[in-house]
PDB file of N, CA and C in Angstrom:
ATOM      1  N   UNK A   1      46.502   6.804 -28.562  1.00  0.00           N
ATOM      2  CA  UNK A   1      45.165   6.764 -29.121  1.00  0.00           C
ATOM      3  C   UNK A   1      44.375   5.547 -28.621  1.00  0.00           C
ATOM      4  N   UNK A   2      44.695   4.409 -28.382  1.00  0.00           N
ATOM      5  CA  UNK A   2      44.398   3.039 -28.059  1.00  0.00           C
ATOM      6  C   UNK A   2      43.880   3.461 -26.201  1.00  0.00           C
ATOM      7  N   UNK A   3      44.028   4.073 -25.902  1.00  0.00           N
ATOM      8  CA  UNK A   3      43.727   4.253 -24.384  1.00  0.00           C
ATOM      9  C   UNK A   3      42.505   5.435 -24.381  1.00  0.00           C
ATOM     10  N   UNK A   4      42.179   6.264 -25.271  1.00  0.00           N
ATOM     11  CA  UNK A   4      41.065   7.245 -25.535  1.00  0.00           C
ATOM     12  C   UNK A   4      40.083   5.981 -25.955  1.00  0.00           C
ATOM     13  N   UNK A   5      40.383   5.244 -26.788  1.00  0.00           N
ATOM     14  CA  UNK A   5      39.015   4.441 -27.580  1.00  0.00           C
ATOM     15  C   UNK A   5      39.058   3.599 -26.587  1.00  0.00           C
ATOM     16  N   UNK A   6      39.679   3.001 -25.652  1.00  0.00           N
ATOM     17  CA  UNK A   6      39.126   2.028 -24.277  1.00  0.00           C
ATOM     18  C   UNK A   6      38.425   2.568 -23.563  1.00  0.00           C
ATOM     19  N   UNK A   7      38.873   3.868 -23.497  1.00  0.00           N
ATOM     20  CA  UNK A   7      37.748   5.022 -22.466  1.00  0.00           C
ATOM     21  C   UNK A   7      36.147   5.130 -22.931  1.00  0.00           C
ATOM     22  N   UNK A   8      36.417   5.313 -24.025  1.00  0.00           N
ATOM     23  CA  UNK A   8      35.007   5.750 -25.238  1.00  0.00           C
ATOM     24  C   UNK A   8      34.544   4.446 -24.864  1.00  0.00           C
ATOM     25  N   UNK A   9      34.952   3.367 -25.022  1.00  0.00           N
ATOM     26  CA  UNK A   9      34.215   1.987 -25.370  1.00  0.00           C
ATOM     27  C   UNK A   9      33.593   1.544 -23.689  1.00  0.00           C
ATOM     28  N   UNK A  10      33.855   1.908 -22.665  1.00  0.00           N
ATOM     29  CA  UNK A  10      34.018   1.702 -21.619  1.00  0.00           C
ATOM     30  C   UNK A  10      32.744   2.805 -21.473  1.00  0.00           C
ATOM     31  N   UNK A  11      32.554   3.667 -21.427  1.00  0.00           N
ATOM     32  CA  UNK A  11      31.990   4.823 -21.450  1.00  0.00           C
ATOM     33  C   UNK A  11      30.746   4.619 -21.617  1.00  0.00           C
ATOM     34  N   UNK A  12      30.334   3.933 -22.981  1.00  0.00           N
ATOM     35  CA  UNK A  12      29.381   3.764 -24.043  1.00  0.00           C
ATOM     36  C   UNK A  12      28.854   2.668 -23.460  1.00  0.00           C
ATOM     37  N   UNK A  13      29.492   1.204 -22.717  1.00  0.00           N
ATOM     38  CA  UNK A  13      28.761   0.262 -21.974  1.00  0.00           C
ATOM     39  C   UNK A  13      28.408   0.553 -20.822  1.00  0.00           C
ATOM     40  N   UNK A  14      28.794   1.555 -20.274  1.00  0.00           N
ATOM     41  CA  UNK A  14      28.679   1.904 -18.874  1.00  0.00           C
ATOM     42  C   UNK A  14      26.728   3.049 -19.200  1.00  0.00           C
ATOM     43  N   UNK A  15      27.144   3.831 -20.193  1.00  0.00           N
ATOM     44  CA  UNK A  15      25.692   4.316 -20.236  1.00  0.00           C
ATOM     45  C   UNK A  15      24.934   3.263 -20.812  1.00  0.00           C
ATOM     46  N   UNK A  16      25.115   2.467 -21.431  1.00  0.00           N
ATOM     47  CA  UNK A  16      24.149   1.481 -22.270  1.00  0.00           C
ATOM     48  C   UNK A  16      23.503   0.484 -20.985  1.00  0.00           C
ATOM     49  N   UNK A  17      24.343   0.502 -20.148  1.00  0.00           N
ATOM     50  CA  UNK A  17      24.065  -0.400 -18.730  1.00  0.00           C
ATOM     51  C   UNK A  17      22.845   0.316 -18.034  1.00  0.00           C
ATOM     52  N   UNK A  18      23.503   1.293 -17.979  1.00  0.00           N
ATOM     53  CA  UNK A  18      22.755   2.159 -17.092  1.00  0.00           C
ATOM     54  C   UNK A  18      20.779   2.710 -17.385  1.00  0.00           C
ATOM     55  N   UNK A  19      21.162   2.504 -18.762  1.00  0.00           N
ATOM     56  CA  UNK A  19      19.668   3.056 -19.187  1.00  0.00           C
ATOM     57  C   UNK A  19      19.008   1.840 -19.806  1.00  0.00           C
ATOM     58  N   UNK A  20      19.540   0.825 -19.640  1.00  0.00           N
ATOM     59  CA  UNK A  20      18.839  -0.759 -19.688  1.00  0.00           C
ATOM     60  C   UNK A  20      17.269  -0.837 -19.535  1.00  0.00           C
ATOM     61  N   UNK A  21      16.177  -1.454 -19.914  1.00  0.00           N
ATOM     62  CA  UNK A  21      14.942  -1.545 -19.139  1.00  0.00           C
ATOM     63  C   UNK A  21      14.867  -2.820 -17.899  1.00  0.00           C
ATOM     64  N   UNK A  22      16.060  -3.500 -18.551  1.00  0.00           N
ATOM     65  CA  UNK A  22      15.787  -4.895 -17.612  1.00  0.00           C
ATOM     66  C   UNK A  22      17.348  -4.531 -16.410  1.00  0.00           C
ATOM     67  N   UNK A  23      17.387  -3.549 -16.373  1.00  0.00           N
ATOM     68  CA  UNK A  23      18.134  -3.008 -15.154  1.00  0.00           C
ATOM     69  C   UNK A  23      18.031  -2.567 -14.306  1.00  0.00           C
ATOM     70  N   UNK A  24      16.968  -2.309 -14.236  1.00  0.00           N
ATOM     71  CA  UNK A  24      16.415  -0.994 -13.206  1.00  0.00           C
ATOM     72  C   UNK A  24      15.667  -1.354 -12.055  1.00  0.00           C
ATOM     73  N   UNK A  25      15.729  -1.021 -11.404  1.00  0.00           N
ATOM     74  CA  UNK A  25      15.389  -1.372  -9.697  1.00  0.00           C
ATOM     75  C   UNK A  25      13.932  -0.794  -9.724  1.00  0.00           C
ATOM     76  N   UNK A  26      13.332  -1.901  -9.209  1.00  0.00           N
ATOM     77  CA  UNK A  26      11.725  -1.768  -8.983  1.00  0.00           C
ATOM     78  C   UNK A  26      11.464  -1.919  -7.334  1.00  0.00           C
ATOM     79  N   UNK A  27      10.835  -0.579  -7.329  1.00  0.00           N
ATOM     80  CA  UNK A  27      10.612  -0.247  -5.917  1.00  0.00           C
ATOM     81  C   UNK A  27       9.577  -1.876  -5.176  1.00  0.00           C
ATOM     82  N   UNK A  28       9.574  -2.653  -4.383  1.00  0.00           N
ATOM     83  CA  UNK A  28       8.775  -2.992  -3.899  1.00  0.00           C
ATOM     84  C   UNK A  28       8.113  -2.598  -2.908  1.00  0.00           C
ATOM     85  N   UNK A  29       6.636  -3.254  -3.154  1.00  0.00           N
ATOM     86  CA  UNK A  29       5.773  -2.030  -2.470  1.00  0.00           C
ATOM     87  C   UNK A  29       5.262  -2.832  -1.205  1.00  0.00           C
ATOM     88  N   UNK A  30       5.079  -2.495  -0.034  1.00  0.00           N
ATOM     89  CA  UNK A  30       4.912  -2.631   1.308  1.00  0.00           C
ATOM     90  C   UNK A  30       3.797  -3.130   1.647  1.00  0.00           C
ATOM     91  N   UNK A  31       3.436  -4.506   1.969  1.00  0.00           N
ATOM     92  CA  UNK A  31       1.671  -4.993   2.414  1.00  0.00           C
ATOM     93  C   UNK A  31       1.520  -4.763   3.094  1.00  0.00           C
ATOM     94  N   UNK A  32       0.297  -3.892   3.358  1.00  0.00           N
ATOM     95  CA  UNK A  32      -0.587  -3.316   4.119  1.00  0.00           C
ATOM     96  C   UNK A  32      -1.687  -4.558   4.623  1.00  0.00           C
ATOM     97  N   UNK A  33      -1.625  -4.933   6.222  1.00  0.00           N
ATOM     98  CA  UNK A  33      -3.387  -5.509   6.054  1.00  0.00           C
ATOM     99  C   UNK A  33      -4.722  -4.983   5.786  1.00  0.00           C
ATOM    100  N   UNK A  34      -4.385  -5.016   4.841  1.00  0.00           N
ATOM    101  CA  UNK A  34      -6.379  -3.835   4.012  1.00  0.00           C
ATOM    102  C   UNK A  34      -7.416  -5.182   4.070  1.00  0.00           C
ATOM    103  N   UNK A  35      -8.712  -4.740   4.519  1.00  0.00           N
ATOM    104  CA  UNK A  35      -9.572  -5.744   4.212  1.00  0.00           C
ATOM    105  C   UNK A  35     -10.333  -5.794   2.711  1.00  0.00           C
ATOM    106  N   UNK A  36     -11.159  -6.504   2.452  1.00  0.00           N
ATOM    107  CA  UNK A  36     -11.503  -6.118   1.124  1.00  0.00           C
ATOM    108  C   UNK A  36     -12.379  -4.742   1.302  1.00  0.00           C
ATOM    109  N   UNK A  37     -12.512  -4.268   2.195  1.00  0.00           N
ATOM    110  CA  UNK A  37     -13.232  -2.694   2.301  1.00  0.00           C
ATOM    111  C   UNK A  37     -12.051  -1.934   2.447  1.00  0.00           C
ATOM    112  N   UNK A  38     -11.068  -2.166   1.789  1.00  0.00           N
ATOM    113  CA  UNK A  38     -10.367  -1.304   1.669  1.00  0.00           C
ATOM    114  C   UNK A  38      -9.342  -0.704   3.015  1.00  0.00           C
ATOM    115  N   UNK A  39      -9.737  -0.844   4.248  1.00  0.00           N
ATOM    116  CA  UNK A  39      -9.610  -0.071   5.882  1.00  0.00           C
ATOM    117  C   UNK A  39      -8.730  -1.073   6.428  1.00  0.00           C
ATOM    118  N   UNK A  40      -7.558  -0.592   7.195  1.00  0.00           N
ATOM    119  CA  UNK A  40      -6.532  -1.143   8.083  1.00  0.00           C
ATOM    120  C   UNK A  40      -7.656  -2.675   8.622  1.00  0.00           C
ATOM    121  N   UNK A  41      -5.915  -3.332   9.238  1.00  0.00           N
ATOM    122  CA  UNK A  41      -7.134  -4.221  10.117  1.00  0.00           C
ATOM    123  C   UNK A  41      -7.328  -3.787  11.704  1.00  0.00           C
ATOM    124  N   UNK A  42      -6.754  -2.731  11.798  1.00  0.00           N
ATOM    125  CA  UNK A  42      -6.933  -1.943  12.920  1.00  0.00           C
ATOM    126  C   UNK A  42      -8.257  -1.537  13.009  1.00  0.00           C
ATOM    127  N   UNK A  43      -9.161  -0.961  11.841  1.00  0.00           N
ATOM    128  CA  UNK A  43     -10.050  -0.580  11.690  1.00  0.00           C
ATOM    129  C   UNK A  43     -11.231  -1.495  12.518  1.00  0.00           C
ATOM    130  N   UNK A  44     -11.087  -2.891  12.229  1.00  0.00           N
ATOM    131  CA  UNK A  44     -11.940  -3.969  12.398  1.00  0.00           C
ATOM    132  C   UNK A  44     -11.788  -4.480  14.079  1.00  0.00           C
ATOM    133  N   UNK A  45     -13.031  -5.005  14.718  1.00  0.00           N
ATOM    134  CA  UNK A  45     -12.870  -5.309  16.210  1.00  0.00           C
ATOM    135  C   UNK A  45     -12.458  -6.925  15.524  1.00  0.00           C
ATOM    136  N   UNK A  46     -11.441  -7.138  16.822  1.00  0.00           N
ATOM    137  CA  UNK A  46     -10.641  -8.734  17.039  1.00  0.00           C
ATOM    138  C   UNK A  46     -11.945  -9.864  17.244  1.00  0.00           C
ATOM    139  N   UNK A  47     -12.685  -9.466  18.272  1.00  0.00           N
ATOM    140  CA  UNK A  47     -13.650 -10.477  18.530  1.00  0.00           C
ATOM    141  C   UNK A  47     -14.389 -10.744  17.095  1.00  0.00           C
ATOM    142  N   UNK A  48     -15.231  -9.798  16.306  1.00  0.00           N
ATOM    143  CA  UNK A  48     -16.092 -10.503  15.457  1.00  0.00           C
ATOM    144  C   UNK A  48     -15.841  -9.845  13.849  1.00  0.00           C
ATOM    145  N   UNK A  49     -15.047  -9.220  13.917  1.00  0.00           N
ATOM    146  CA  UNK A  49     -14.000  -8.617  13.001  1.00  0.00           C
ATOM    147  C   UNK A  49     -15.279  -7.687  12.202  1.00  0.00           C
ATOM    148  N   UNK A  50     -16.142  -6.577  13.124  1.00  0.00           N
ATOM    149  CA  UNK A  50     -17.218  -5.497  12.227  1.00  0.00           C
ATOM    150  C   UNK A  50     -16.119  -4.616  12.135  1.00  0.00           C
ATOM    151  N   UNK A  51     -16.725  -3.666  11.008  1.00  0.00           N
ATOM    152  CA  UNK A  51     -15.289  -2.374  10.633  1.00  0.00           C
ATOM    153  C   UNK A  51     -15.792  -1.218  11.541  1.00  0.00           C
ATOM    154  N   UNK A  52     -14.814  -0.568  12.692  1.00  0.00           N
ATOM    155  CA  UNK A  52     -15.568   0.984  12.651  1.00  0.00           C
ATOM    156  C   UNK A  52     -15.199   2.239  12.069  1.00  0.00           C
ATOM    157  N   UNK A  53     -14.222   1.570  10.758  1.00  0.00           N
ATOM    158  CA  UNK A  53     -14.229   3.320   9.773  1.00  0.00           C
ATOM    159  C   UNK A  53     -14.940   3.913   9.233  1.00  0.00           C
ATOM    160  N   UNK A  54     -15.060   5.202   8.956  1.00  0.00           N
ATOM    161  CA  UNK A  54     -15.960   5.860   8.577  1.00  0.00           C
ATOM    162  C   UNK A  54     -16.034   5.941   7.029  1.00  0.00           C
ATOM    163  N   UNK A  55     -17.063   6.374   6.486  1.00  0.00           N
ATOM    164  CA  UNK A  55     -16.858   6.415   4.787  1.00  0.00           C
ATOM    165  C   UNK A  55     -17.446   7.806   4.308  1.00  0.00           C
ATOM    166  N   UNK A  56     -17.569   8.727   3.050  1.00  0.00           N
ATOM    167  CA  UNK A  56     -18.056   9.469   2.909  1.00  0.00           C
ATOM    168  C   UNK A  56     -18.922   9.208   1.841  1.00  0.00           C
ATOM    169  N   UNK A  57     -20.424   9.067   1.972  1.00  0.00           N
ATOM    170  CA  UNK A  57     -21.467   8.820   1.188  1.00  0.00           C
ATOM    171  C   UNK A  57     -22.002  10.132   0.530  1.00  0.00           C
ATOM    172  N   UNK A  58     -22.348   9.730  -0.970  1.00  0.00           N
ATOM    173  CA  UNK A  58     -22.622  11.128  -1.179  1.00  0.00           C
ATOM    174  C   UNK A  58     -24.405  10.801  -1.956  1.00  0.00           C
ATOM    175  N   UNK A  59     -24.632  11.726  -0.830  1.00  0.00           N
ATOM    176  CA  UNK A  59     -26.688  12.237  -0.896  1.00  0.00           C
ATOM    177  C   UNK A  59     -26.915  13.031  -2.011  1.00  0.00           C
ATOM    178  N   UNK A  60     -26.250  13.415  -2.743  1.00  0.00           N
ATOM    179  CA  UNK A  60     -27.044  14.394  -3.208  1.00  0.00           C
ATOM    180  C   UNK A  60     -26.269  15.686  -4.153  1.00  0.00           C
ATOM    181  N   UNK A  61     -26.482  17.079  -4.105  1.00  0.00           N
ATOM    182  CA  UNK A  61     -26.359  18.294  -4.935  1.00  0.00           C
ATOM    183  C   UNK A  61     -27.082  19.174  -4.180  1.00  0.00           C
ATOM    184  N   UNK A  62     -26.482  20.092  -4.467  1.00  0.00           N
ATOM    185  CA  UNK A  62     -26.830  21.490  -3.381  1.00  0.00           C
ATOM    186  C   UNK A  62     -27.629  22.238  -4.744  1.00  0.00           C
ATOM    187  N   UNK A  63     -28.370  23.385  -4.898  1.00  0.00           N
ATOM    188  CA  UNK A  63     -28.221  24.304  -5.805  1.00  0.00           C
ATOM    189  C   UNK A  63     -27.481  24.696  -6.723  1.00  0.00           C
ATOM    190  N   UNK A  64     -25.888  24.831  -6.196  1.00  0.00           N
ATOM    191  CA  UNK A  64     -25.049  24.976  -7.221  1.00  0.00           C
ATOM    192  C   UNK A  64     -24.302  24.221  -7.809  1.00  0.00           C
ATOM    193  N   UNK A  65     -24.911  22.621  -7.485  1.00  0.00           N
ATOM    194  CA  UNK A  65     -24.008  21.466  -8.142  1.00  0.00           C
ATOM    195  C   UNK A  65     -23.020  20.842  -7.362  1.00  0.00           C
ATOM    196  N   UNK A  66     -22.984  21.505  -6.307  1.00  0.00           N
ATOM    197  CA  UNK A  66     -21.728  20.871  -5.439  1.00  0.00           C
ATOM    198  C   UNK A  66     -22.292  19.424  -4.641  1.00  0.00           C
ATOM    199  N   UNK A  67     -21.480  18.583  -4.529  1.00  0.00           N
ATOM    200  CA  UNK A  67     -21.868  17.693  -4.080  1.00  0.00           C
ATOM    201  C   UNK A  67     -22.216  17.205  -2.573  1.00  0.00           C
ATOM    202  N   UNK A  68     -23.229  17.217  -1.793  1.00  0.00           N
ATOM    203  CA  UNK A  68     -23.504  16.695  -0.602  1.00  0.00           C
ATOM    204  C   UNK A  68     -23.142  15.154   0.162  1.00  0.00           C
ATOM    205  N   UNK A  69     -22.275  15.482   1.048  1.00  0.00           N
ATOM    206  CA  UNK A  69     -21.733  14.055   1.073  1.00  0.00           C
ATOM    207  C   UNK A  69     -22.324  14.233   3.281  1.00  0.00           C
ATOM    208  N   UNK A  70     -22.231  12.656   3.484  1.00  0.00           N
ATOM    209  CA  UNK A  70     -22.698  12.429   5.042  1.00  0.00           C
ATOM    210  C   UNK A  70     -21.386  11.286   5.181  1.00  0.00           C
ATOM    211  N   UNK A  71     -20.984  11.468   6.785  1.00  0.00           N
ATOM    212  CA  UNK A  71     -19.999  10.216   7.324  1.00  0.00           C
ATOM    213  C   UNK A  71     -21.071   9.117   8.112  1.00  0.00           C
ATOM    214  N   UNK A  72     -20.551   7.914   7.512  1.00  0.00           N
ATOM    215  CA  UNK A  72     -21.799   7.083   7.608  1.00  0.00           C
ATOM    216  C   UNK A  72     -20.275   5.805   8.268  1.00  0.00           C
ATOM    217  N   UNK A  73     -20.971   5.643   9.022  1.00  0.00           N
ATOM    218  CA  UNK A  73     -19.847   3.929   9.474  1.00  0.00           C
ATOM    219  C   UNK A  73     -19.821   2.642   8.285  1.00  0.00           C
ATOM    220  N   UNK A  74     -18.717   2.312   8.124  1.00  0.00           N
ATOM    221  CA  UNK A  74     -18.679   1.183   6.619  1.00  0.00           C
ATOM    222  C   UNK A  74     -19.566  -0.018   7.147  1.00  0.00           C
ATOM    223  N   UNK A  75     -19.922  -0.123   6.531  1.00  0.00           N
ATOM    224  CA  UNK A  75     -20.749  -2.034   6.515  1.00  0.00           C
ATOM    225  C   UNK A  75     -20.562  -2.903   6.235  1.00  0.00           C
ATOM    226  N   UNK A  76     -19.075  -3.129   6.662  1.00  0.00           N
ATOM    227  CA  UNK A  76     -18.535  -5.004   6.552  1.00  0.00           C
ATOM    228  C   UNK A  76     -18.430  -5.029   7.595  1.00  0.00           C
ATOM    229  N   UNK A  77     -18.540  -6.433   7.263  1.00  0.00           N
ATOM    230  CA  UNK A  77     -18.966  -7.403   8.850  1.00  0.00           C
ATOM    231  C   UNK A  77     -18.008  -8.174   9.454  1.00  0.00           C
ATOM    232  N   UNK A  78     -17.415  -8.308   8.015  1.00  0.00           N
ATOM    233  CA  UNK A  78     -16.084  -9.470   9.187  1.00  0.00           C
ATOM    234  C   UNK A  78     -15.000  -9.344   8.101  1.00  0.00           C
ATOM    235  N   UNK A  79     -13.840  -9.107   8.466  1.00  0.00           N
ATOM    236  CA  UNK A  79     -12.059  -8.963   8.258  1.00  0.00           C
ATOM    237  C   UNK A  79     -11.441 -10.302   7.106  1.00  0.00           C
ATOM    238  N   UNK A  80     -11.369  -9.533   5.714  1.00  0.00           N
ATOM    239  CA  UNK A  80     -11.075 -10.702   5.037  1.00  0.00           C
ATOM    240  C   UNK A  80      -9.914 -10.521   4.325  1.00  0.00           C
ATOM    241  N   UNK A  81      -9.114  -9.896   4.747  1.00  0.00           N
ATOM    242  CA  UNK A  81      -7.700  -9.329   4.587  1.00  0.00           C
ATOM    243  C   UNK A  81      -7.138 -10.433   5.410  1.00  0.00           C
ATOM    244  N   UNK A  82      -5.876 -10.258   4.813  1.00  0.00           N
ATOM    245  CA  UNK A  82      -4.553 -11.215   5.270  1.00  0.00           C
ATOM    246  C   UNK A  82      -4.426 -11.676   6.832  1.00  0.00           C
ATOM    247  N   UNK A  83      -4.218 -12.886   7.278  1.00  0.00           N
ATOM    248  CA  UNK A  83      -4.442 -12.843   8.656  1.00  0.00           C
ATOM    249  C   UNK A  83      -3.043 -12.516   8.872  1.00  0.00           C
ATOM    250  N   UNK A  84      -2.983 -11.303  10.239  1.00  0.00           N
ATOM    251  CA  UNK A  84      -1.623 -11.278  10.771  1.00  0.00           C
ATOM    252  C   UNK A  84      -0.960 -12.179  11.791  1.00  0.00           C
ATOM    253  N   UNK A  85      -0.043 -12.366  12.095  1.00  0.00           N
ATOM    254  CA  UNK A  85       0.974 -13.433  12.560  1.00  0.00           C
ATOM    255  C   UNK A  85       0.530 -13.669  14.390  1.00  0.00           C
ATOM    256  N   UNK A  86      -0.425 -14.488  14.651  1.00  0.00           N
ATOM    257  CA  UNK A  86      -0.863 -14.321  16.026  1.00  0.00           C
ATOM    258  C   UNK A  86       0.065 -13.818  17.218  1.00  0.00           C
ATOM    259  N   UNK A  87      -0.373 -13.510  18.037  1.00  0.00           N
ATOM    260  CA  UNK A  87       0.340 -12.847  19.216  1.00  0.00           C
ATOM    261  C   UNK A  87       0.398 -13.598  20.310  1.00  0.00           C
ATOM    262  N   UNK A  88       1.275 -13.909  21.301  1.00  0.00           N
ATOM    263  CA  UNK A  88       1.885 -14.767  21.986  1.00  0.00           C
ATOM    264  C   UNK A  88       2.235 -13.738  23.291  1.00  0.00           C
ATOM    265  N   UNK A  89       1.886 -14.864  24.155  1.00  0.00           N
ATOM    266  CA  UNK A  89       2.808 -13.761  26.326  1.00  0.00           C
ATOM    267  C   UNK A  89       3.469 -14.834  26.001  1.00  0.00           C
ATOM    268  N   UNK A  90       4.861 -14.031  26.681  1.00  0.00           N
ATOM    269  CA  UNK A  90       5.782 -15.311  27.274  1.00  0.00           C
ATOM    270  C   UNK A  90       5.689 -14.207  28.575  1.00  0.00           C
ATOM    271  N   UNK A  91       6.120 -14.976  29.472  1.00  0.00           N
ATOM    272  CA  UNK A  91       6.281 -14.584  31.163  1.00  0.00           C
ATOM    273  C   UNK A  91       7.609 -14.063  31.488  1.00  0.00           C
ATOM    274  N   UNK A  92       7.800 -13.443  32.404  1.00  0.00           N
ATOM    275  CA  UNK A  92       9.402 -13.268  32.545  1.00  0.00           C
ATOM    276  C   UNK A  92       9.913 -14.770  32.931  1.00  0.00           C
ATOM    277  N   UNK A  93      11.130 -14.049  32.692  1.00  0.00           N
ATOM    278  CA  UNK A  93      11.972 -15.526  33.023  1.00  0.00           C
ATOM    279  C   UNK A  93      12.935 -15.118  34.341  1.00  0.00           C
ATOM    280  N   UNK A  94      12.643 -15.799  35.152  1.00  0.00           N
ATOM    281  CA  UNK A  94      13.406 -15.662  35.929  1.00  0.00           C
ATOM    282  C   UNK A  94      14.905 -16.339  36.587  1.00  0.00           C
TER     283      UNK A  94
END
């Protein structure tokens, strides 16, 4: 009997572990360079950092309520997202 209630007791910490709140694995989530407009920093030119993604602006309502939207180029001007890790040539080595 003494070897069933080690099992049980064993059992019972093993689920109590398991369904813990301060146990549980929290996904971490992946930084993206987003500027504050939201858009890669791919989006943005290197020289003066303007954005060329597109956005969808919305004009308007049709007759039946649906909404009219136009692709309009975003309007930030310069890259205020995270700076990435500069880029470097090395030469061959010979």
């Amino acid at each position: 009997m003494g070897m069933l209630e080690g099992a049980a007791i064993a059992l019972a910490f093993l689920l109590i572990g398991r369904f813990l709140p301060g146990r549980r694995r929290h996904r971490v989530k992946k930084v993206q360079p987003a500027c504050g407009c939201g858009h890669h920093y791919s989006f943005h030119e290197p020289d003066n950092g303007a954005c060329h993604a597109t956005e969808e602006l919305r004009t308007g309502t049709d007759k039946r309520g649906y909404g009219l939207y136009e692709q309009v180029t975003c309007q930030c001007r310069q890259y205020s997202g995270p700076q990435p890790l500069p880029e470097y040539f090395a030469g061959e080595i010979q």
